[in-house]
C-alpha atoms as a PDB file:
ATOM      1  CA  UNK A   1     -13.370  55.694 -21.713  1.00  0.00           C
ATOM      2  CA  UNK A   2     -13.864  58.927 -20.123  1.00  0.00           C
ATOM      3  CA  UNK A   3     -16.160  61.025 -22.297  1.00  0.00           C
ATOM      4  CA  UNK A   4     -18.406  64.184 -21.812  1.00  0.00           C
ATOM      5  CA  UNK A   5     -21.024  63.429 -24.687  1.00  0.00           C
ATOM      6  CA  UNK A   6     -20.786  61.553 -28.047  1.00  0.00           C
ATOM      7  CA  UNK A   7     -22.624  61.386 -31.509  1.00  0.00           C
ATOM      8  CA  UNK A   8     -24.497  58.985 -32.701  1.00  0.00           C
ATOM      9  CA  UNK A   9     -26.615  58.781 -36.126  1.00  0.00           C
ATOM     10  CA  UNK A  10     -30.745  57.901 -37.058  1.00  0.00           C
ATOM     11  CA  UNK A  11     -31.441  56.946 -39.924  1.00  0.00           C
ATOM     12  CA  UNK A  12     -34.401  59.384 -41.714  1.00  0.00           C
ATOM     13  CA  UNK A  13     -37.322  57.773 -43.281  1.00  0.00           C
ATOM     14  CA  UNK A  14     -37.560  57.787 -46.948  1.00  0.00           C
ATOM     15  CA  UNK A  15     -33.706  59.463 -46.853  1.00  0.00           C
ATOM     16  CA  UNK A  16     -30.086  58.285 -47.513  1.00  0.00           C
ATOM     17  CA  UNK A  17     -28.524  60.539 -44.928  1.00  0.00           C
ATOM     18  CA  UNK A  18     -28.693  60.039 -41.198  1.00  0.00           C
ATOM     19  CA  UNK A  19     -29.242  62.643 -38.734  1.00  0.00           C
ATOM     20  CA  UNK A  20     -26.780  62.908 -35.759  1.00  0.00           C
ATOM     21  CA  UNK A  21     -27.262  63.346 -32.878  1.00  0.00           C
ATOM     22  CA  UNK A  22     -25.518  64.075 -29.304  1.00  0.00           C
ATOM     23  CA  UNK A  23     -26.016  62.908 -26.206  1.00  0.00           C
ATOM     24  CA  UNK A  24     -24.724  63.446 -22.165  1.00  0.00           C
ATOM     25  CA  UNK A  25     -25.965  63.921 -18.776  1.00  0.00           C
ATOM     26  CA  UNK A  26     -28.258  66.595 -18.566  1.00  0.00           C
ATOM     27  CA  UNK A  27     -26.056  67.775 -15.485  1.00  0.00           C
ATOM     28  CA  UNK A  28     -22.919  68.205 -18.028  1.00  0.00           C
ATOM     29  CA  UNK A  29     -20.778  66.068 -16.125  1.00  0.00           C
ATOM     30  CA  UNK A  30     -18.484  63.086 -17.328  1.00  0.00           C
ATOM     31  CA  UNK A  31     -19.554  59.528 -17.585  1.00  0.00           C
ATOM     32  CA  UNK A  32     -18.153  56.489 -18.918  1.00  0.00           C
ATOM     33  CA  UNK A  33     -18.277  54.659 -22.097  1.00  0.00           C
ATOM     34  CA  UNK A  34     -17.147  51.418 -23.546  1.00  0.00           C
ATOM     35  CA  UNK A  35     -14.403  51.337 -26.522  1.00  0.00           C
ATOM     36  CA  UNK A  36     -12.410  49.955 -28.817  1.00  0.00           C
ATOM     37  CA  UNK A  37      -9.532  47.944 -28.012  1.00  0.00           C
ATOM     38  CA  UNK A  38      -6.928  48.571 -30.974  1.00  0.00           C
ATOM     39  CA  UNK A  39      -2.748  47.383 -30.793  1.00  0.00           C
ATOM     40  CA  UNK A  40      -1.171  50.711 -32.323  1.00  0.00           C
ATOM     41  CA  UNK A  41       2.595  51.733 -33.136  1.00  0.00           C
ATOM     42  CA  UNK A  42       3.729  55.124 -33.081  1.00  0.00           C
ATOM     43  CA  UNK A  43       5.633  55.199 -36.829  1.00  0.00           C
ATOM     44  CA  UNK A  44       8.101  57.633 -35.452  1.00  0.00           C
ATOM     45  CA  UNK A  45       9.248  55.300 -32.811  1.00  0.00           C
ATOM     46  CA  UNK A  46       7.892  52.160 -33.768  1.00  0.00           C
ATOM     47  CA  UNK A  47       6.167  51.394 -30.039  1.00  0.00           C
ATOM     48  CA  UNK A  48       3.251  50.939 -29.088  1.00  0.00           C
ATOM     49  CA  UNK A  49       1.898  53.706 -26.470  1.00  0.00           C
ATOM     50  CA  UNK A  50       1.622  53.298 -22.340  1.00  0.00           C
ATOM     51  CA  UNK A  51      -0.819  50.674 -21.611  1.00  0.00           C
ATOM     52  CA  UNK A  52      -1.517  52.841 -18.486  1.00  0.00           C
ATOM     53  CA  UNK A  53      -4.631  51.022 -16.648  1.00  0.00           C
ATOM     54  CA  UNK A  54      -4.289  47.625 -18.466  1.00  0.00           C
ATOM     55  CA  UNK A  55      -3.536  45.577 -15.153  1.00  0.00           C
ATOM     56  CA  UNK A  56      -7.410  47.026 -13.529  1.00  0.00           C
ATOM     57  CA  UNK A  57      -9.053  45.755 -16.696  1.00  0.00           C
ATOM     58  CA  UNK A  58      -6.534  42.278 -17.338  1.00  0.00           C
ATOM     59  CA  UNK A  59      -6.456  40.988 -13.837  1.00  0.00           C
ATOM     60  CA  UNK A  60      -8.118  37.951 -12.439  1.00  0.00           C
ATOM     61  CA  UNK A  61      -9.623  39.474  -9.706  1.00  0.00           C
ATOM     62  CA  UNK A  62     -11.695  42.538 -11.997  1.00  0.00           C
ATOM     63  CA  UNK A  63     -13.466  40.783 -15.214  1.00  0.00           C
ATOM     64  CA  UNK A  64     -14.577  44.303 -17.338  1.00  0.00           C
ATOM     65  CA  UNK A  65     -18.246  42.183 -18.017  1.00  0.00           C
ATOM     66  CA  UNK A  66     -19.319  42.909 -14.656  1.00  0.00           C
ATOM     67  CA  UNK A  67     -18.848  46.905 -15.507  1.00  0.00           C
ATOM     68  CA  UNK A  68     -21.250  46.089 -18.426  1.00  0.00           C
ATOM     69  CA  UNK A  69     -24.860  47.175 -17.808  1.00  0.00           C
ATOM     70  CA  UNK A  70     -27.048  49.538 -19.629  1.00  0.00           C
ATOM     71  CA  UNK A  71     -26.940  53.619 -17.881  1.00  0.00           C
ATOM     72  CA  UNK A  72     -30.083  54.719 -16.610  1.00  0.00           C
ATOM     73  CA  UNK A  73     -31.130  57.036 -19.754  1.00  0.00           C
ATOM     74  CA  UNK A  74     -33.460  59.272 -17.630  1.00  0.00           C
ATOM     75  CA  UNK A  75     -29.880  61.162 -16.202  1.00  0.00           C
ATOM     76  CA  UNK A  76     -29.108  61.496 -19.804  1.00  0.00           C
ATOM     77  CA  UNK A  77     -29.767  63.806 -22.749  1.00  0.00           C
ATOM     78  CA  UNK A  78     -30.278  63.546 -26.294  1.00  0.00           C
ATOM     79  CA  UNK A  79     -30.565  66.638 -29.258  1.00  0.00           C
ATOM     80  CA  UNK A  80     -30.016  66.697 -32.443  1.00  0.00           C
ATOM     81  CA  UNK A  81     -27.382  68.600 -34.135  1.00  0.00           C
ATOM     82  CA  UNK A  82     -25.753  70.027 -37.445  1.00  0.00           C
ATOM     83  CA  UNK A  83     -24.790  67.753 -40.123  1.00  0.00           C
ATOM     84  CA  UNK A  84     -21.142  69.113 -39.786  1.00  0.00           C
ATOM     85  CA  UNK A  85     -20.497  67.201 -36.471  1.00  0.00           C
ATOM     86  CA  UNK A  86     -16.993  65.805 -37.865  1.00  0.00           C
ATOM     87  CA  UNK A  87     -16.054  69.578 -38.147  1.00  0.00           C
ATOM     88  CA  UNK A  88     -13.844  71.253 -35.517  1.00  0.00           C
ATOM     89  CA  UNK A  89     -16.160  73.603 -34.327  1.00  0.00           C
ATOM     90  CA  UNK A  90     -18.141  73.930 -30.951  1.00  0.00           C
ATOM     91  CA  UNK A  91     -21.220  75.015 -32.490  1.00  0.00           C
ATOM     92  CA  UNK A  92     -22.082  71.564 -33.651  1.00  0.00           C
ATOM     93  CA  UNK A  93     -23.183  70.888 -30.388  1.00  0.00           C
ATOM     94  CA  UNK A  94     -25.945  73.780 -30.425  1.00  0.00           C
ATOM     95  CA  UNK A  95     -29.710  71.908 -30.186  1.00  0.00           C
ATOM     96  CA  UNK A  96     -31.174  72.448 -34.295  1.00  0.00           C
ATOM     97  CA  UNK A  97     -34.897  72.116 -34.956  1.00  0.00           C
ATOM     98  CA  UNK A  98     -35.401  69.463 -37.366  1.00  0.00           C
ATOM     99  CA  UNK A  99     -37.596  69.879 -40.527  1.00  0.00           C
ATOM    100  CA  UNK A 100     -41.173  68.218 -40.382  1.00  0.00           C
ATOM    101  CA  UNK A 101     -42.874  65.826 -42.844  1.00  0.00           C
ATOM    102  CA  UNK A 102     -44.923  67.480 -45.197  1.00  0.00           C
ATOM    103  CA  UNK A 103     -48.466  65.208 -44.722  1.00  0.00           C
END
């Protein structure tokens, strides 16, 4: 999948909540990710959507494996962020300072 960033969670010693974080290129620009593969129906029409791409990924000649390798993580930039990231609001991507351990 195309993506620009994602969020992903730490856990927090000593804590039950995790704290997200997100992470991209430091240059901003797109990159890809691995995903999901889910069968869906629409319930209004009850068909699945365009399988636009399938035949690149399904065909002999291409096997998706050889696409899987770990991204160089020095290109790439991770913060942490508000709590609220499942909100629909661009300021969840703003950097936060997180709290320190009292010693």
């Amino acid at each position: 999948m195309p993506v620009d960033g994602f969020f992903d969670w730490k856990a927090i010693k000593g804590q039950r909540a995790k704290q997200p974080y997100a992470i991209a290129m430091k240059d901003g620009s797109p990159f890809g990710i691995g995903g999901i593969w889910e069968n869906w129906k629409e319930p209004s029409f009850g068909e699945g959507m365009p399988p636009v791409g399938y035949l690149r990924w399904l065909s002999e000649e291409q096997d998706p494996r050889d696409q899987m390798r770990p991204f160089p993580s020095k290109t790439m930039r991770m913060w942490p962020i508000s709590t609220r990231v499942n909100n629909d609001d661009p300021s969840i991507l703003d950097e936060i300072e997180l709290a320190t351990e009292a010693a």
